[in-house]
C-alpha atoms as a PDB file:
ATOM      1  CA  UNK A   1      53.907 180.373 127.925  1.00  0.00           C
ATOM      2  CA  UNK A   2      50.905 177.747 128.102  1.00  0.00           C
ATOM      3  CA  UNK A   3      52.878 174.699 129.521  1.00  0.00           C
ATOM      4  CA  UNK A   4      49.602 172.635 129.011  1.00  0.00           C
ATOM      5  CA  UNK A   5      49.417 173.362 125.668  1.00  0.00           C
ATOM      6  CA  UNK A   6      53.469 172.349 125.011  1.00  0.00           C
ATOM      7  CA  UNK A   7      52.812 169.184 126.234  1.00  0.00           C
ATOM      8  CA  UNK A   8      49.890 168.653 124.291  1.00  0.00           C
ATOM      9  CA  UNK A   9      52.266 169.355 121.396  1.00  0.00           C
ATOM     10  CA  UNK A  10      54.954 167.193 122.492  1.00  0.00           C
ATOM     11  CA  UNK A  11      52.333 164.538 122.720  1.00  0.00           C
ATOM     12  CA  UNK A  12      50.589 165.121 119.638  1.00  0.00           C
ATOM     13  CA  UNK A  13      54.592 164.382 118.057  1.00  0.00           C
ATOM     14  CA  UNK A  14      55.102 161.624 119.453  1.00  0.00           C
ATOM     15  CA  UNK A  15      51.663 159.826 118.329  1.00  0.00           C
ATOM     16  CA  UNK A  16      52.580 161.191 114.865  1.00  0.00           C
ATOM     17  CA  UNK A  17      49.430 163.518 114.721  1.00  0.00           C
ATOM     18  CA  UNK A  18      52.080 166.342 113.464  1.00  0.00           C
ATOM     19  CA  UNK A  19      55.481 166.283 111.938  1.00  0.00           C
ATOM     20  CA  UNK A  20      58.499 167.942 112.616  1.00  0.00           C
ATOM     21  CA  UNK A  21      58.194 171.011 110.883  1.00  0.00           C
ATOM     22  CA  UNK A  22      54.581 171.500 112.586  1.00  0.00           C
ATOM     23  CA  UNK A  23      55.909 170.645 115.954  1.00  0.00           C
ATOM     24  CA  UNK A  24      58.722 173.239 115.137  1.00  0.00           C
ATOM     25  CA  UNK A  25      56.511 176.046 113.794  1.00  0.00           C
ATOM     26  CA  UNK A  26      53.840 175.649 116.298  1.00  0.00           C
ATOM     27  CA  UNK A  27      56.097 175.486 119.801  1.00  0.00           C
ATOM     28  CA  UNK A  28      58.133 178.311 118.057  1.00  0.00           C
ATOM     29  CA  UNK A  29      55.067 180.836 117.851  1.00  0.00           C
ATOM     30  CA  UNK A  30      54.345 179.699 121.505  1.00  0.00           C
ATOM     31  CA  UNK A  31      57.547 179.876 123.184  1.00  0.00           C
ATOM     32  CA  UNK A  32      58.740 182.752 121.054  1.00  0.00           C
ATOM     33  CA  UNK A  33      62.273 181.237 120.755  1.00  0.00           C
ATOM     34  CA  UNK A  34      63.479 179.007 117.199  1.00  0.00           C
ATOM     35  CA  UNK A  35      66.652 177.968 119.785  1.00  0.00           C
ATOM     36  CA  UNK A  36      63.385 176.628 122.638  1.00  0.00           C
ATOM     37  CA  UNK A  37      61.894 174.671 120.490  1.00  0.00           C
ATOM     38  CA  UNK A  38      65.027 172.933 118.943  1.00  0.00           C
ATOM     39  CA  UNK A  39      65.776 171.646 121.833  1.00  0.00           C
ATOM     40  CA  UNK A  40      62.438 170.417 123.054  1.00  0.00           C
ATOM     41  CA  UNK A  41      62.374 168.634 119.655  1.00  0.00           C
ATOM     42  CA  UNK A  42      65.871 167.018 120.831  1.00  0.00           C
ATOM     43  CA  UNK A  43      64.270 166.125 124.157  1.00  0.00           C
ATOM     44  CA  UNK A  44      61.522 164.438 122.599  1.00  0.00           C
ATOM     45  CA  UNK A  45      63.766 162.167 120.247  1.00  0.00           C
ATOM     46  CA  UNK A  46      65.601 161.281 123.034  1.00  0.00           C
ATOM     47  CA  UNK A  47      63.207 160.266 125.731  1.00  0.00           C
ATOM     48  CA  UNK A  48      60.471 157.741 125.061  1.00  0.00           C
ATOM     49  CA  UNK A  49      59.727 157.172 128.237  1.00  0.00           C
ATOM     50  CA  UNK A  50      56.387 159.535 128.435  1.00  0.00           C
ATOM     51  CA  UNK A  51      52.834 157.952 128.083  1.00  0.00           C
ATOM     52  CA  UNK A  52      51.748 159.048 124.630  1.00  0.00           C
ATOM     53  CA  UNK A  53      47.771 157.758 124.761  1.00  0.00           C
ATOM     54  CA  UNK A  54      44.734 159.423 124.542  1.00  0.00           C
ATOM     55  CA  UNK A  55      42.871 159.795 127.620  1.00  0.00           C
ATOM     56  CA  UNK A  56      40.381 156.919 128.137  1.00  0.00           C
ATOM     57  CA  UNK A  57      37.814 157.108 131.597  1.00  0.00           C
ATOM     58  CA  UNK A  58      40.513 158.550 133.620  1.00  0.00           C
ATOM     59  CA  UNK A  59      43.594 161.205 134.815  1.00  0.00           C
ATOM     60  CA  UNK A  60      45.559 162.226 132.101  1.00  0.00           C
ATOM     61  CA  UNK A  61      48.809 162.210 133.736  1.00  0.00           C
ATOM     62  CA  UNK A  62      50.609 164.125 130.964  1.00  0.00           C
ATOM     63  CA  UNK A  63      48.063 167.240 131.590  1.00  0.00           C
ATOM     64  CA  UNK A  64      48.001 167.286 135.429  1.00  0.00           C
ATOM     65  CA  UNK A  65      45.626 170.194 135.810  1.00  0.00           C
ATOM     66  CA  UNK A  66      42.138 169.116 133.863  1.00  0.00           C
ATOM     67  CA  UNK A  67      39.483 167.855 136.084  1.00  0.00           C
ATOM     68  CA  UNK A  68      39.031 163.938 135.860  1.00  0.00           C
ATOM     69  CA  UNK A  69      36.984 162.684 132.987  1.00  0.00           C
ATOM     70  CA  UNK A  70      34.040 159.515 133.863  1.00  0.00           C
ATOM     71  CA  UNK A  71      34.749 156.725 132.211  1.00  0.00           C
ATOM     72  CA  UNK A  72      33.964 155.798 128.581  1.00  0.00           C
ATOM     73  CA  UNK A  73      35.389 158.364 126.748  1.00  0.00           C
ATOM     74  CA  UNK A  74      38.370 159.286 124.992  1.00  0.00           C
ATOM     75  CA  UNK A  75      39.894 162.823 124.461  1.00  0.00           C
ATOM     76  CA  UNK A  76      42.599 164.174 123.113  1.00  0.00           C
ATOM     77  CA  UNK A  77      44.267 167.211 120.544  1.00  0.00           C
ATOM     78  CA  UNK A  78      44.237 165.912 117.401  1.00  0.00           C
ATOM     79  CA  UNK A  79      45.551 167.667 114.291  1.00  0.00           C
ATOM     80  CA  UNK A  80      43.403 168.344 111.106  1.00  0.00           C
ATOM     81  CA  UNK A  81      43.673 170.136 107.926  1.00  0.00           C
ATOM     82  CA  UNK A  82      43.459 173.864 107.199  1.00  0.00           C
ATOM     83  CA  UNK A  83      45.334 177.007 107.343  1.00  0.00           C
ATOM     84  CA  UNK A  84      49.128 177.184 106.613  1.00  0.00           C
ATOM     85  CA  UNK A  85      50.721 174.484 108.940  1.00  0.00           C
ATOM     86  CA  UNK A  86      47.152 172.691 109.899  1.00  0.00           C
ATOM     87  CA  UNK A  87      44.713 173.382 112.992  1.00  0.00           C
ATOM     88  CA  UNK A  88      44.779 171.599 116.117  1.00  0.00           C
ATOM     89  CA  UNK A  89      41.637 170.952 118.423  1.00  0.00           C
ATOM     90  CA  UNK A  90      40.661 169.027 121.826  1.00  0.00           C
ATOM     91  CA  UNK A  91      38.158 166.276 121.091  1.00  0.00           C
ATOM     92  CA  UNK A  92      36.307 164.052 123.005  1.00  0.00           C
ATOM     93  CA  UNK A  93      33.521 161.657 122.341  1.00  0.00           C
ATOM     94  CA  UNK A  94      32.097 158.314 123.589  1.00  0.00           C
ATOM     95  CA  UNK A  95      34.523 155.346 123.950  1.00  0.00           C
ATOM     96  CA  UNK A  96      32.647 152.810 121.633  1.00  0.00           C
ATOM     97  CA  UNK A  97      33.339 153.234 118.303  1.00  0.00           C
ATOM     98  CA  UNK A  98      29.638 153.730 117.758  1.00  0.00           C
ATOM     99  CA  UNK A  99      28.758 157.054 115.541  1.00  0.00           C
ATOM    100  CA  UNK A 100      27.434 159.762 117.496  1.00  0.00           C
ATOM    101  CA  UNK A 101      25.728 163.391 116.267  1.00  0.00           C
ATOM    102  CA  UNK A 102      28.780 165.809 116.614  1.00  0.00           C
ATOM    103  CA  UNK A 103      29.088 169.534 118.072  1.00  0.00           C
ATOM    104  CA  UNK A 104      31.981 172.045 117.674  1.00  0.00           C
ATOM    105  CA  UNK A 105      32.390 174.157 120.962  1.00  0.00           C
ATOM    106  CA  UNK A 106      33.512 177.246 120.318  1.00  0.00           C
ATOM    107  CA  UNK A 107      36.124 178.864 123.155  1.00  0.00           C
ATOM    108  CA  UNK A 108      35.734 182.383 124.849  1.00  0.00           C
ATOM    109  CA  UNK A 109      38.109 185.153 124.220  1.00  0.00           C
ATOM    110  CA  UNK A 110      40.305 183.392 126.532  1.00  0.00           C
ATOM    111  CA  UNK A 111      41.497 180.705 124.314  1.00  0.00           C
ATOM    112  CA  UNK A 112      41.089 176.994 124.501  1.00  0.00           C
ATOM    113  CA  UNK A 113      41.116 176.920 128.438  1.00  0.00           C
ATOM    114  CA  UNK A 114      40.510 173.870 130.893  1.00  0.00           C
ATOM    115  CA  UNK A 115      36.917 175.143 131.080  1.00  0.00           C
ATOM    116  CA  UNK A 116      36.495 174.717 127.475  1.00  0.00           C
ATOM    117  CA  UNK A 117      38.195 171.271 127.258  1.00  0.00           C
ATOM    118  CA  UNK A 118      35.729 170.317 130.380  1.00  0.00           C
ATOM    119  CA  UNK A 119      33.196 171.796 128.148  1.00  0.00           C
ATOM    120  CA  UNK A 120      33.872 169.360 125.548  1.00  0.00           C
ATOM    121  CA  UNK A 121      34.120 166.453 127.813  1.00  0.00           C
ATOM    122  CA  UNK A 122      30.842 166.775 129.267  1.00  0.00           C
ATOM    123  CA  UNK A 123      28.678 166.920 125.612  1.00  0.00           C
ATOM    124  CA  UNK A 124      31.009 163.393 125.126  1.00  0.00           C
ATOM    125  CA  UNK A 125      29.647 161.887 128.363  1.00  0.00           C
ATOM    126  CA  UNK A 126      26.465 162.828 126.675  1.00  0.00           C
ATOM    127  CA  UNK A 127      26.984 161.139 123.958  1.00  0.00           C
ATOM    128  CA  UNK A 128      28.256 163.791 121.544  1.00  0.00           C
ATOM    129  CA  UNK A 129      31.462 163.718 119.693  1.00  0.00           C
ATOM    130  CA  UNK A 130      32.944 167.328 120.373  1.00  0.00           C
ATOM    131  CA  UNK A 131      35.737 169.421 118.973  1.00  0.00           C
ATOM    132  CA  UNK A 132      37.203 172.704 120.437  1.00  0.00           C
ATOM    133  CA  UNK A 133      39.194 174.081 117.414  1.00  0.00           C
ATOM    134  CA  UNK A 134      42.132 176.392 118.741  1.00  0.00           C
ATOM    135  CA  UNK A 135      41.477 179.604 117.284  1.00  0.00           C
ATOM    136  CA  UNK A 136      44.162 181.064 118.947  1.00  0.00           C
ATOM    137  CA  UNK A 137      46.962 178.680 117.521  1.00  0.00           C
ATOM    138  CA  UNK A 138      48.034 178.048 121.287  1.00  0.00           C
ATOM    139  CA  UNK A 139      47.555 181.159 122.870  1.00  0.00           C
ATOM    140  CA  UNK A 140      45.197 180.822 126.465  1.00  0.00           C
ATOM    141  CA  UNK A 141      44.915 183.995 128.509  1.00  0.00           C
ATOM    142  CA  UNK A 142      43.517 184.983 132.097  1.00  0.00           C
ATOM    143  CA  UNK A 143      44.149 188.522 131.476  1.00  0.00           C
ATOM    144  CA  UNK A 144      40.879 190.723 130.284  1.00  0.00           C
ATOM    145  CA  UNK A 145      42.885 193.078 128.557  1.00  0.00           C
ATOM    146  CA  UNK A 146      44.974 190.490 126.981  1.00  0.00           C
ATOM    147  CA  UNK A 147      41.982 188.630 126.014  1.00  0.00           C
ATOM    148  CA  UNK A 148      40.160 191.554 124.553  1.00  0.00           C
ATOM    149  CA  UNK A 149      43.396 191.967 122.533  1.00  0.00           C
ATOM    150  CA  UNK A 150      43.710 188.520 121.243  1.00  0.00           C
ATOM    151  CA  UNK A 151      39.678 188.797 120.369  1.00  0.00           C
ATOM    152  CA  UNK A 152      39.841 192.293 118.364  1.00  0.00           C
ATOM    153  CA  UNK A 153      42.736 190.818 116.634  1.00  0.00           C
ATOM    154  CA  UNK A 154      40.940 187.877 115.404  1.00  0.00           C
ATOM    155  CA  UNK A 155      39.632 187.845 111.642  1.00  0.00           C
ATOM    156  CA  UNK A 156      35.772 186.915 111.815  1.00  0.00           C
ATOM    157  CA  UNK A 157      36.249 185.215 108.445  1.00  0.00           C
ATOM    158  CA  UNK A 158      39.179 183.306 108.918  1.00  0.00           C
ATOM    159  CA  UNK A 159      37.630 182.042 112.347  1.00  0.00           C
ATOM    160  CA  UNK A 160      34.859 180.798 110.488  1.00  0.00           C
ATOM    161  CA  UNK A 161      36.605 179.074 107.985  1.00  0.00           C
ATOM    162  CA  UNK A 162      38.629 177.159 110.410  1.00  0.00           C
ATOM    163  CA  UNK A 163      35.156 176.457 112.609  1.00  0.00           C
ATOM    164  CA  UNK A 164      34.265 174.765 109.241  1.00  0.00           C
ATOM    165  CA  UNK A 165      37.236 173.083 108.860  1.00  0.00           C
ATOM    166  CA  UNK A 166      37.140 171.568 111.921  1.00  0.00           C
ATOM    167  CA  UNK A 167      33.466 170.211 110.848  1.00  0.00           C
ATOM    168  CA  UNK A 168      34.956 168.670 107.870  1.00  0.00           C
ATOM    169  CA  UNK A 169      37.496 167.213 110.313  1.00  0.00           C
ATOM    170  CA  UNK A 170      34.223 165.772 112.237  1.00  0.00           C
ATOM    171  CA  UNK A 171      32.327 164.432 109.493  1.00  0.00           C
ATOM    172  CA  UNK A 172      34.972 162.431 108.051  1.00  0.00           C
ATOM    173  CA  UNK A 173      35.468 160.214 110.883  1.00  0.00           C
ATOM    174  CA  UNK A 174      33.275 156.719 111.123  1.00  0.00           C
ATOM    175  CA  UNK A 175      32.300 157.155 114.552  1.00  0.00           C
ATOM    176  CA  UNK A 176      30.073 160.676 113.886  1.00  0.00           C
ATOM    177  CA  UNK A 177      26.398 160.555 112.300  1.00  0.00           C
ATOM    178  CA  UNK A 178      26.990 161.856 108.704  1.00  0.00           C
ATOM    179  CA  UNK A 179      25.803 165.597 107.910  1.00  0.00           C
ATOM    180  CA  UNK A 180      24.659 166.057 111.613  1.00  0.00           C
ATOM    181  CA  UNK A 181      26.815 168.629 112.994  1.00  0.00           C
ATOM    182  CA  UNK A 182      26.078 171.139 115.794  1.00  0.00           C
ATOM    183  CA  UNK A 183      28.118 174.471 116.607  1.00  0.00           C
ATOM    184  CA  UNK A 184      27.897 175.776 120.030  1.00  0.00           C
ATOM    185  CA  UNK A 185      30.144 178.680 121.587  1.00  0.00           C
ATOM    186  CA  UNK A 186      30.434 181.247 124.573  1.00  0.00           C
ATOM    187  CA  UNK A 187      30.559 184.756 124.801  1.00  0.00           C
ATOM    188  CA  UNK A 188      32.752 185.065 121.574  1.00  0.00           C
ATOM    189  CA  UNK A 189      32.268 181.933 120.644  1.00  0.00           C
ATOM    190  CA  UNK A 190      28.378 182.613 120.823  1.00  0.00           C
ATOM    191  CA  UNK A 191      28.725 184.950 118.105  1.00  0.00           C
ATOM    192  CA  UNK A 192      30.986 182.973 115.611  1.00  0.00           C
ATOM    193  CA  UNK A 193      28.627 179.623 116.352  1.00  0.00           C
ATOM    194  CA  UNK A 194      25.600 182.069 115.112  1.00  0.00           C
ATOM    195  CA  UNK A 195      28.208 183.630 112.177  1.00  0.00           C
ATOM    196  CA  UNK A 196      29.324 179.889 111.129  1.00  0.00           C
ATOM    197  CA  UNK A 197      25.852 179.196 111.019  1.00  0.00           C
ATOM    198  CA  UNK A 198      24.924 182.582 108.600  1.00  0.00           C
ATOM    199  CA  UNK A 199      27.942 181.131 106.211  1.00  0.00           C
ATOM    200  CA  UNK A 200      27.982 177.811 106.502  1.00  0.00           C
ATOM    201  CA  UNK A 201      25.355 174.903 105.033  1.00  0.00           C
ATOM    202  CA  UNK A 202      26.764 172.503 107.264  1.00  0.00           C
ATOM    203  CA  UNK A 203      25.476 173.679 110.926  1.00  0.00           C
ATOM    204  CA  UNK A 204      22.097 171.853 111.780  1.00  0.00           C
ATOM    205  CA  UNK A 205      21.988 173.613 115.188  1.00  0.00           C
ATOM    206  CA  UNK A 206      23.408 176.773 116.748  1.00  0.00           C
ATOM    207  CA  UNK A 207      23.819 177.484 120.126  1.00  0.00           C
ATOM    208  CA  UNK A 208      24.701 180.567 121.632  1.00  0.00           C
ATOM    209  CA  UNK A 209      25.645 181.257 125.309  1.00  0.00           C
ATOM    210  CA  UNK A 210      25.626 185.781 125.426  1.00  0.00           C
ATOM    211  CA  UNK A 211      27.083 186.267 121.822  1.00  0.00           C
ATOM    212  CA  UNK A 212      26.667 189.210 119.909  1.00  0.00           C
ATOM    213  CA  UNK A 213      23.196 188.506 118.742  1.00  0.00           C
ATOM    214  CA  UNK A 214      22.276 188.518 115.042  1.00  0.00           C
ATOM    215  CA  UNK A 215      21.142 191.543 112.819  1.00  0.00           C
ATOM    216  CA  UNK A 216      17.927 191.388 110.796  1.00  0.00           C
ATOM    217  CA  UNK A 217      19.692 190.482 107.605  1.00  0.00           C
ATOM    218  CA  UNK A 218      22.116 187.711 109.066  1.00  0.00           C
ATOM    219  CA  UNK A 219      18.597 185.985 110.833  1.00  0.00           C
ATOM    220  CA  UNK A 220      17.124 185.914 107.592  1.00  0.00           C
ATOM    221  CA  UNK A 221      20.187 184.455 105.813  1.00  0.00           C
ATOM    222  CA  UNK A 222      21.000 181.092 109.155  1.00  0.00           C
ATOM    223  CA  UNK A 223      19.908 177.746 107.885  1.00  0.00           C
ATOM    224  CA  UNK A 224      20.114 176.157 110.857  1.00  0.00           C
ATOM    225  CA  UNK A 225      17.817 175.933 114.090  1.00  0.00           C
ATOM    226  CA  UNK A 226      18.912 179.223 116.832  1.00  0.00           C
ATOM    227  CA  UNK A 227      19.436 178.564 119.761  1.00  0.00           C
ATOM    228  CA  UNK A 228      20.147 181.247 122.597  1.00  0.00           C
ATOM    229  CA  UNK A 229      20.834 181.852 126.142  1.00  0.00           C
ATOM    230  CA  UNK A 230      21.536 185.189 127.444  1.00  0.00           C
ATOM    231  CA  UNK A 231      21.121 186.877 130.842  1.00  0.00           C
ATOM    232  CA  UNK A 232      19.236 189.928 131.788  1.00  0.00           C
ATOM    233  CA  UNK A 233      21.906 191.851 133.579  1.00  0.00           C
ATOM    234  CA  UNK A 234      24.844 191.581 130.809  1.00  0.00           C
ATOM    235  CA  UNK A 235      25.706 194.852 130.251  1.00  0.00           C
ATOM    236  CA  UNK A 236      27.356 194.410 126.946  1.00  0.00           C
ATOM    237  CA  UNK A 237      24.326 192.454 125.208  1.00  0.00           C
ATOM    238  CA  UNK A 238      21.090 194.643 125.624  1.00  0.00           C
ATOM    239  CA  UNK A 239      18.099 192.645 126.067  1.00  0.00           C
ATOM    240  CA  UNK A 240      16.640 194.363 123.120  1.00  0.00           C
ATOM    241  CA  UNK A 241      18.999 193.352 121.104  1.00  0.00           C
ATOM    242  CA  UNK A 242      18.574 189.540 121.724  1.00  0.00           C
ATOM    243  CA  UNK A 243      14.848 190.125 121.251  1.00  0.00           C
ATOM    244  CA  UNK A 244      14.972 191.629 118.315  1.00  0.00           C
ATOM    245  CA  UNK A 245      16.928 189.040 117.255  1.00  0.00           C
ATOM    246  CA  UNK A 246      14.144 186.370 118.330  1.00  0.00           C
ATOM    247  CA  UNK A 247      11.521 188.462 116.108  1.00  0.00           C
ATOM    248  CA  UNK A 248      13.706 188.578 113.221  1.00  0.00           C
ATOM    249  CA  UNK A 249      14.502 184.956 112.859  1.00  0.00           C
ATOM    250  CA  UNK A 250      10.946 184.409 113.762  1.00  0.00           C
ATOM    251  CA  UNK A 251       9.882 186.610 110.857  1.00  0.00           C
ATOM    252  CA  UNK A 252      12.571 184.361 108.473  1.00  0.00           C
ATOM    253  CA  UNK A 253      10.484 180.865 109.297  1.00  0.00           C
ATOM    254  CA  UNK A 254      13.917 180.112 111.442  1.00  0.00           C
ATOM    255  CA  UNK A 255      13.032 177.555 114.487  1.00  0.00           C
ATOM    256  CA  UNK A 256      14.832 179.077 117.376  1.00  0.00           C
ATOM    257  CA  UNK A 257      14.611 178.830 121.562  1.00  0.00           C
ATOM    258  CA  UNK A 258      16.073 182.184 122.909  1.00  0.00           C
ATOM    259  CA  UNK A 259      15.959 182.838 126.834  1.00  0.00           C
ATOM    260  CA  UNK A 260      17.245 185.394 128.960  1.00  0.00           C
ATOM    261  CA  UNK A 261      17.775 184.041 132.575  1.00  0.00           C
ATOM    262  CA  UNK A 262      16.933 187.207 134.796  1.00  0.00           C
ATOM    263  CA  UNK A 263      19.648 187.936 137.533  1.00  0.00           C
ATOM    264  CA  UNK A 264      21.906 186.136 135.328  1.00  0.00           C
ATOM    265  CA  UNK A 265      25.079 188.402 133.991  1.00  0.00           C
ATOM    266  CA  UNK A 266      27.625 187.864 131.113  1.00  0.00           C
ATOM    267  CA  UNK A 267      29.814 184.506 131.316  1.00  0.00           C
ATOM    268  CA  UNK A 268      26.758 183.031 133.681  1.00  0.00           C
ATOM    269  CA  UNK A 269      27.838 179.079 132.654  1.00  0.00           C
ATOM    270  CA  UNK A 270      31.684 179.619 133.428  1.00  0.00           C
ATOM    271  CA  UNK A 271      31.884 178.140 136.410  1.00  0.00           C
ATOM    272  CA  UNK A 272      35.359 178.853 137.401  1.00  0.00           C
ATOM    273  CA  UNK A 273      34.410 182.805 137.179  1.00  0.00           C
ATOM    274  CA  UNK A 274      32.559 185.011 139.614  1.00  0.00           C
ATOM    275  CA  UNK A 275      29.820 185.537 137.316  1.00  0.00           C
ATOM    276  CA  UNK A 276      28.722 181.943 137.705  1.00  0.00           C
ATOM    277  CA  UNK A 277      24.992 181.514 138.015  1.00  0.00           C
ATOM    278  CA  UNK A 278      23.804 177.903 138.696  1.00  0.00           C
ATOM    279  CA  UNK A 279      20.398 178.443 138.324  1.00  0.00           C
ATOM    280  CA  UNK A 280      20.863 179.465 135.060  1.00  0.00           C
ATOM    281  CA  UNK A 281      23.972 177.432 134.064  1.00  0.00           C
ATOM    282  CA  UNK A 282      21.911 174.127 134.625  1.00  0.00           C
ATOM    283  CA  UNK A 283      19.077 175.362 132.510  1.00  0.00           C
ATOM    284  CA  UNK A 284      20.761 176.273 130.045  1.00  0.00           C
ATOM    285  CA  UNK A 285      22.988 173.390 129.541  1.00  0.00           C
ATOM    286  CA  UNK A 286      19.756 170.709 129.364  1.00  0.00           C
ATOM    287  CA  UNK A 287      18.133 172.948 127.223  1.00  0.00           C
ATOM    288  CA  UNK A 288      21.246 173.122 125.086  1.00  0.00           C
ATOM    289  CA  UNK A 289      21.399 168.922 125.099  1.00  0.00           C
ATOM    290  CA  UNK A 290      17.523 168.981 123.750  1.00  0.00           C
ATOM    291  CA  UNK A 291      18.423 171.286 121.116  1.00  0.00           C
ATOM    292  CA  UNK A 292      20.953 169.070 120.061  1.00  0.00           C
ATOM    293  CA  UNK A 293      19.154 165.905 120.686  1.00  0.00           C
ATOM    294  CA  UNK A 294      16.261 167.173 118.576  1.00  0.00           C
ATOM    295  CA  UNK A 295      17.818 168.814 115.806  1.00  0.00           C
ATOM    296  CA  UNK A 296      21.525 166.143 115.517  1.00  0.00           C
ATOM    297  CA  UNK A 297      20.313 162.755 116.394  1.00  0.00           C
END
């Protein structure tokens, strides 16, 4: 069971960003028990005493485990159309009311971790207004095999269509630049940024940290500027495949920036994993922040 997650769902209640039946659905799927999550509905009626707000330049006491956040932002889940019940997503942007360009980041096969929620935090101290939508519906794994499960098991175009849905999320809120909206994912989340960007007309700029690359036909197809990072020692992502990738959406009049770090392996900007490669990471993460910066603003 993701206890982070719960509470983020008991919280999300409370502030009204679902109902009941969401809450119920939602914890029920998690927990695995109806019985559960009756009576952490019951406990929530009954106790007001919990700190409901959004985090704002500090600790959020509720979710005791994420890193601390600088000050003058504001994150949170928030809850947004699509699918049968709604989606849910961690969002964070600048704490002035002020519209900013805005960037989906798109989770690893792990789920929507605390790396991927620090993720978004750091594009907000940027400046961005970013949105991690939970494709896994509140599933977050440390377990390869169970991640490689929860990955194979995930429909490409149903993944899409709630990356999109989360954009419409974005660009109906006052404080994000209208039609300016970035998508930018790892490992699998590399490769559905680059497929939301083949399907969708919304995506200005793509950014992919060591996904799948894209075939001839998909490069010729994107609308948006490519971005990709990559490292030469991934075993699972041949070099020649990300180059050929470079010369086909060269050949399609498609601006793009792809770079393969050498020493640098699969996963090389997770820094909570082993394959961590600051060199790389660094590079890769202004680079990313120009892209945006040239293509969203």
């Amino acid at each position: 069971m993701d206890r982070i997650y719960i509470q983020e769902l008991v919280r999300s209640f409370k502030v009204g960003l679902i109902d009941r039946r969401q809450f119920l659905s939602r914890v029920t799927k998690t927990v695995g028990s109806v019985a559960a999550a009756q009576m952490l509905l019951t406990a929530c009626q009954h106790n007001d005493g919990d700190n409901p707000e959004v985090v704002q330049g500090e600790r959020d006491e509720q979710v005791p485990s994420e890193p601390l956040v600088a000050a003058g932002i504001v994150s949170s889940m928030v809850d947004y159309p699509g699918g049968e019940d709604g989606l849910m997503g961690y969002l964070a942007r600048p704490d002035d009311d002020q519209p900013h360009p805005a960037v989906i980041v798109i989770q690893e096969w792990w789920g929507l971790n605390d790396h991927i929620k620090d993720i978004v935090r750091r594009f907000a101290n940027e400046g961005f207004v970013a949105l991690a939508p939970d494709l896994y519906h509140g599933q977050v794994v440390s377990e390869p095999d169970a991640a490689r499960s929860l990955a194979i098991s995930l429909d490409r175009d149903a993944a899409v269509q709630e990356i999109q849905n989360a954009i419409d999320y974005l660009q109906a809120q006052s404080y994000v630049s209208p039609n300016k909206v970035g998508t930018v994912g790892f490992c699998m989340g590399g490769w559905l940024s680059l497929q939301t960007a083949v399907d969708e007309a919304d995506v200005s700029a793509s950014v992919a940290f060591y996904g799948r690359p894209l075939t001839a036909e998909e490069a010729g197809t994107i609308q948006a500027a490519v971005m990709g990072s990559y490292g030469s020692l991934d075993g699972g992502i041949p070099v020649a495949n990300v180059e050929a990738m470079q010369t086909a959406l060269t050949g399609a009049g498609v601006e793009n920036d792809i770079k393969i770090y050498d020493g640098a392996n699969h996963a090389f900007f997770n820094d909570t994993r082993p394959s961590y490669h600051e060199e790389a990471s660094k590079d890769a993460w202004e680079r990313t922040l120009g892209w945006f910066r040239k293509h969203l603003v």
